[in-house]
Every structure is written in C-alpha cells, then in structure tokens.
N, C-alpha and C. Protein backbone atom coordinates (compact mmCIF):
# COMPACT_ATOMS: atom_id res chain seq x y z
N UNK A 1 61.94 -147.78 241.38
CA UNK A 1 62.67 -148.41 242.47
C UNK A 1 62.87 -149.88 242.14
N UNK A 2 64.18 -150.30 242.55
CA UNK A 2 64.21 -151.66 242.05
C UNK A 2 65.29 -152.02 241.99
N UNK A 3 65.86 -153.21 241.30
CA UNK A 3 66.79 -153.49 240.58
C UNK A 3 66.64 -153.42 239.04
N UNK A 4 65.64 -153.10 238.22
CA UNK A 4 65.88 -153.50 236.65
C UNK A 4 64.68 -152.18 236.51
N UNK A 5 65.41 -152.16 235.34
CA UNK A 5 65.07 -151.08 234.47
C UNK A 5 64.71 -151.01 232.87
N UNK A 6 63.28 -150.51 232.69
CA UNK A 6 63.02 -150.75 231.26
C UNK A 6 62.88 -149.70 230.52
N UNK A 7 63.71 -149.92 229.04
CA UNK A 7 63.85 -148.58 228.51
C UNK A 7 63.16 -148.65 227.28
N UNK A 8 61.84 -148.16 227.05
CA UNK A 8 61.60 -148.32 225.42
C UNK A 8 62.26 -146.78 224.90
N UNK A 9 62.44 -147.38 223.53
CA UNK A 9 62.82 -146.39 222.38
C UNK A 9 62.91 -146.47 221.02
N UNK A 10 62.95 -146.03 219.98
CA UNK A 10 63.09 -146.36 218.89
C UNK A 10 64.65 -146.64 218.46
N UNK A 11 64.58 -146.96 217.07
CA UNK A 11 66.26 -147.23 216.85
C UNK A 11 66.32 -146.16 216.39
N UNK A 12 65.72 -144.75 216.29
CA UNK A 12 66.36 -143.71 216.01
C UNK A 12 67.23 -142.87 217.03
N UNK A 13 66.39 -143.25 218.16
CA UNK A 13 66.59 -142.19 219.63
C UNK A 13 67.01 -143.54 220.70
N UNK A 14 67.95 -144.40 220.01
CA UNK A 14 68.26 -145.40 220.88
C UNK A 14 70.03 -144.50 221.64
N UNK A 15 70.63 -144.26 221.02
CA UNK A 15 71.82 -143.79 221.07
C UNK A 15 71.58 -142.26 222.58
N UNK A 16 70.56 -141.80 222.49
CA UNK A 16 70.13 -141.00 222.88
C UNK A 16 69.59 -141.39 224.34
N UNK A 17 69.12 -142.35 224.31
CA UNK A 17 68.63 -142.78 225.50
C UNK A 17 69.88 -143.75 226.22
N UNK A 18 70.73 -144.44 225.62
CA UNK A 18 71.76 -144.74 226.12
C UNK A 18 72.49 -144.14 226.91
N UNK A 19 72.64 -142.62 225.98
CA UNK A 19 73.45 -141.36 227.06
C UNK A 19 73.00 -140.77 227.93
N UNK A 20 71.44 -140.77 228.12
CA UNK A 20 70.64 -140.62 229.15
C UNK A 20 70.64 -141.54 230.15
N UNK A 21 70.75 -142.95 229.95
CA UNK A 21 71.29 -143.98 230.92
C UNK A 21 72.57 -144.54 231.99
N UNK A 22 73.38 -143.80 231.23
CA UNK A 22 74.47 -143.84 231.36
C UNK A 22 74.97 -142.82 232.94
N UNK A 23 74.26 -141.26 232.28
CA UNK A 23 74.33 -140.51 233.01
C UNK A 23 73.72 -140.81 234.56
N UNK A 24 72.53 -141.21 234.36
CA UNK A 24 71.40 -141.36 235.19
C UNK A 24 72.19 -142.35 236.27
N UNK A 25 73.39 -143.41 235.82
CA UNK A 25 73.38 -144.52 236.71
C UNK A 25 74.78 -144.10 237.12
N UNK A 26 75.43 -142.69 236.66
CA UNK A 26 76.17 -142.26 237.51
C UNK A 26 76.17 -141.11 237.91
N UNK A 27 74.88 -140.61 237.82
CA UNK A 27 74.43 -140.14 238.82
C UNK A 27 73.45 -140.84 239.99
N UNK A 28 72.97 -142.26 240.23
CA UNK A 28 72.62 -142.84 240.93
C UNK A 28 73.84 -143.40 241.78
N UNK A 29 75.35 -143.45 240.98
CA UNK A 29 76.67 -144.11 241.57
C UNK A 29 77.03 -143.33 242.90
N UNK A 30 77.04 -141.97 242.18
CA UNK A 30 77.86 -140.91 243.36
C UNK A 30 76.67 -140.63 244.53
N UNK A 31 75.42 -140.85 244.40
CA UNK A 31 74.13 -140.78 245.60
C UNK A 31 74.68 -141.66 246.64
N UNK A 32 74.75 -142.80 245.74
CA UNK A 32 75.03 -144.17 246.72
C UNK A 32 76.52 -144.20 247.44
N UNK A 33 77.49 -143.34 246.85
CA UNK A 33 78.38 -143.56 247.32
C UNK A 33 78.64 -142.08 248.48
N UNK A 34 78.13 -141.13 248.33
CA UNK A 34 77.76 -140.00 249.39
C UNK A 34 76.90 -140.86 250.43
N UNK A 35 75.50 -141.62 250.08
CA UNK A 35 75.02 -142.59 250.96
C UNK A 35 75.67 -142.94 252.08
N UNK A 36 76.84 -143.67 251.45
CA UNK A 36 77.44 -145.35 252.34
C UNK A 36 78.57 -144.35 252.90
N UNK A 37 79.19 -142.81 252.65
CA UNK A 37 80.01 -142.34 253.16
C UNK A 37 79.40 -142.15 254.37
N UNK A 38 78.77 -141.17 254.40
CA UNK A 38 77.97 -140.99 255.61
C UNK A 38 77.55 -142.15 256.51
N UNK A 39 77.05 -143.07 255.83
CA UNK A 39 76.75 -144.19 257.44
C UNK A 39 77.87 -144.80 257.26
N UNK A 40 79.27 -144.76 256.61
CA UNK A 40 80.49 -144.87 258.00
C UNK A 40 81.11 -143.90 258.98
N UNK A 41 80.93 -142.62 258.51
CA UNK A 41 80.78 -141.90 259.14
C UNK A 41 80.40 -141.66 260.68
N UNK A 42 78.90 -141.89 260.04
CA UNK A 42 78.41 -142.06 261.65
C UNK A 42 78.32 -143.14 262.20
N UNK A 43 78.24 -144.79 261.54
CA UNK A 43 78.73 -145.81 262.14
C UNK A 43 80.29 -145.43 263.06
N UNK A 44 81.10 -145.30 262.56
CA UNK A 44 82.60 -144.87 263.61
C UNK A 44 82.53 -143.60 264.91
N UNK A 45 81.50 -142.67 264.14
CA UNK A 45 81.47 -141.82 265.49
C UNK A 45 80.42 -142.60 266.83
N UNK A 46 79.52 -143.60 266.39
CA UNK A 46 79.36 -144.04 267.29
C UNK A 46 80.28 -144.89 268.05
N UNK A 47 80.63 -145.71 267.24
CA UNK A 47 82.34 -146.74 267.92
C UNK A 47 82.78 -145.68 268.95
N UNK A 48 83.33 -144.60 268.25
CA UNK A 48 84.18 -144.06 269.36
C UNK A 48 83.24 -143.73 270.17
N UNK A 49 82.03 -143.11 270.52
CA UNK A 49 80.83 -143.18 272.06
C UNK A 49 81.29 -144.27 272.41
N UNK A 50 80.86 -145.24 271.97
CA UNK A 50 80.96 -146.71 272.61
C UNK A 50 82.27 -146.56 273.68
N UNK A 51 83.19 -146.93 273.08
CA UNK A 51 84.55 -146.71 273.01
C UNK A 51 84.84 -145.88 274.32
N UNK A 52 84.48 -144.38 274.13
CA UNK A 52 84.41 -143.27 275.14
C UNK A 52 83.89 -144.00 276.62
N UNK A 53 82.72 -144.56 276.59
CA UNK A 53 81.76 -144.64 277.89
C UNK A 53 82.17 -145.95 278.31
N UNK A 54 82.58 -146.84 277.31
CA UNK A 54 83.81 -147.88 278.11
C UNK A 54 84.57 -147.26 279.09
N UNK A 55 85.29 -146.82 278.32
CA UNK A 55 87.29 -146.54 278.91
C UNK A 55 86.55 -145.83 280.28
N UNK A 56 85.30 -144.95 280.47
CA UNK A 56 85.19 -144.31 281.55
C UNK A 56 84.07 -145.41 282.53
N UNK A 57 84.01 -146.20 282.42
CA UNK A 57 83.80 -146.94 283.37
C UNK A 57 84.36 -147.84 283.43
N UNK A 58 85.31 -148.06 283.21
CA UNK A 58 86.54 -148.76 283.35
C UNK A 58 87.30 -148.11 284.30
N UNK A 59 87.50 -146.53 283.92
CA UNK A 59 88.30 -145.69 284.53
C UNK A 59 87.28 -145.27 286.29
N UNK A 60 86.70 -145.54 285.93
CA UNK A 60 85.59 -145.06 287.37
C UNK A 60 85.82 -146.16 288.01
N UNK A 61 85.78 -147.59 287.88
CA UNK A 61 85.47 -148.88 288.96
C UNK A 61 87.51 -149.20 288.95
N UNK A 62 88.01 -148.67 288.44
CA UNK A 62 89.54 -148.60 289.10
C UNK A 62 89.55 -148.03 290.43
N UNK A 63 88.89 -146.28 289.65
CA UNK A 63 88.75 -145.32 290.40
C UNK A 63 88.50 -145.81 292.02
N UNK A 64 87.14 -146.34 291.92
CA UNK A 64 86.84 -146.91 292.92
C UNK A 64 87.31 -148.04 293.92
N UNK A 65 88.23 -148.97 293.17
CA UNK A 65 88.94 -149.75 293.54
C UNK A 65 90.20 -149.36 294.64
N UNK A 66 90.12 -148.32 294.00
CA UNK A 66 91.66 -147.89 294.34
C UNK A 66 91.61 -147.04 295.49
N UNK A 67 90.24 -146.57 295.57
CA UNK A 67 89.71 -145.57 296.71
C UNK A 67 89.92 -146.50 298.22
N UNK A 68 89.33 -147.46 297.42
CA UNK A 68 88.99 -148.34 298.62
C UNK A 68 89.86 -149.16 299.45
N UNK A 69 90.98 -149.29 298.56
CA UNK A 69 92.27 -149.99 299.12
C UNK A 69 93.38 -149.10 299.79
C-alpha cells in the first residue's frame, strides 16, 4: 500500500519483471477507475434524493399556501 514501489531483480529477469509491472499497474488502473465510476454513480443518485425531497417540499408549502388563500 502506498505510493512507491520496490522492485528487486536481477539483470537477467529484469525485462520480466518490467512486464509484470506494467501489467500489475494496469491492472491497478482499471480497479481505480471501476472505483471512482461507482462513487459518481452514487454521488449523483444521491443529488437527485436531494433534488427529489427539495422540489417536494417546495411543492407541499405552495401546496399549503395555496390551500390557505
């Protein structure tokens, strides 16, 4: 866990571990980016709750307004 990463290897099996690195940090790319999909996801479906339980009490104290006049 972290930011940095240490790789020992030889210069035989350096090439080798490169392509193992490579892979690894895109497969760490597409985690993070399934990640951050999802919490906008559900960041916006909350907006719209928000959003929703506004407009209806908005729509209720009209409601009421209007009853009354």
């Amino acid at each position: 866990m972290g930011d940095k990463l240490m790789l020992v290897t030889t210069p035989t099996s350096i090439e080798e571990k490169i392509d193992w690195l490579q892979r690894m940090i895109e497969s760490t790319n597409v985690r993070v980016e399934k990640f951050n999909q999802t919490q906008k996801i559900m960041q916006e479906a909350e907006e719209r709750e928000a959003l929703r339980k506004h407009e209806n009490t908005i729509r209720n104290v009209l409601t009421l307004k209007l009853a009354v006049a």
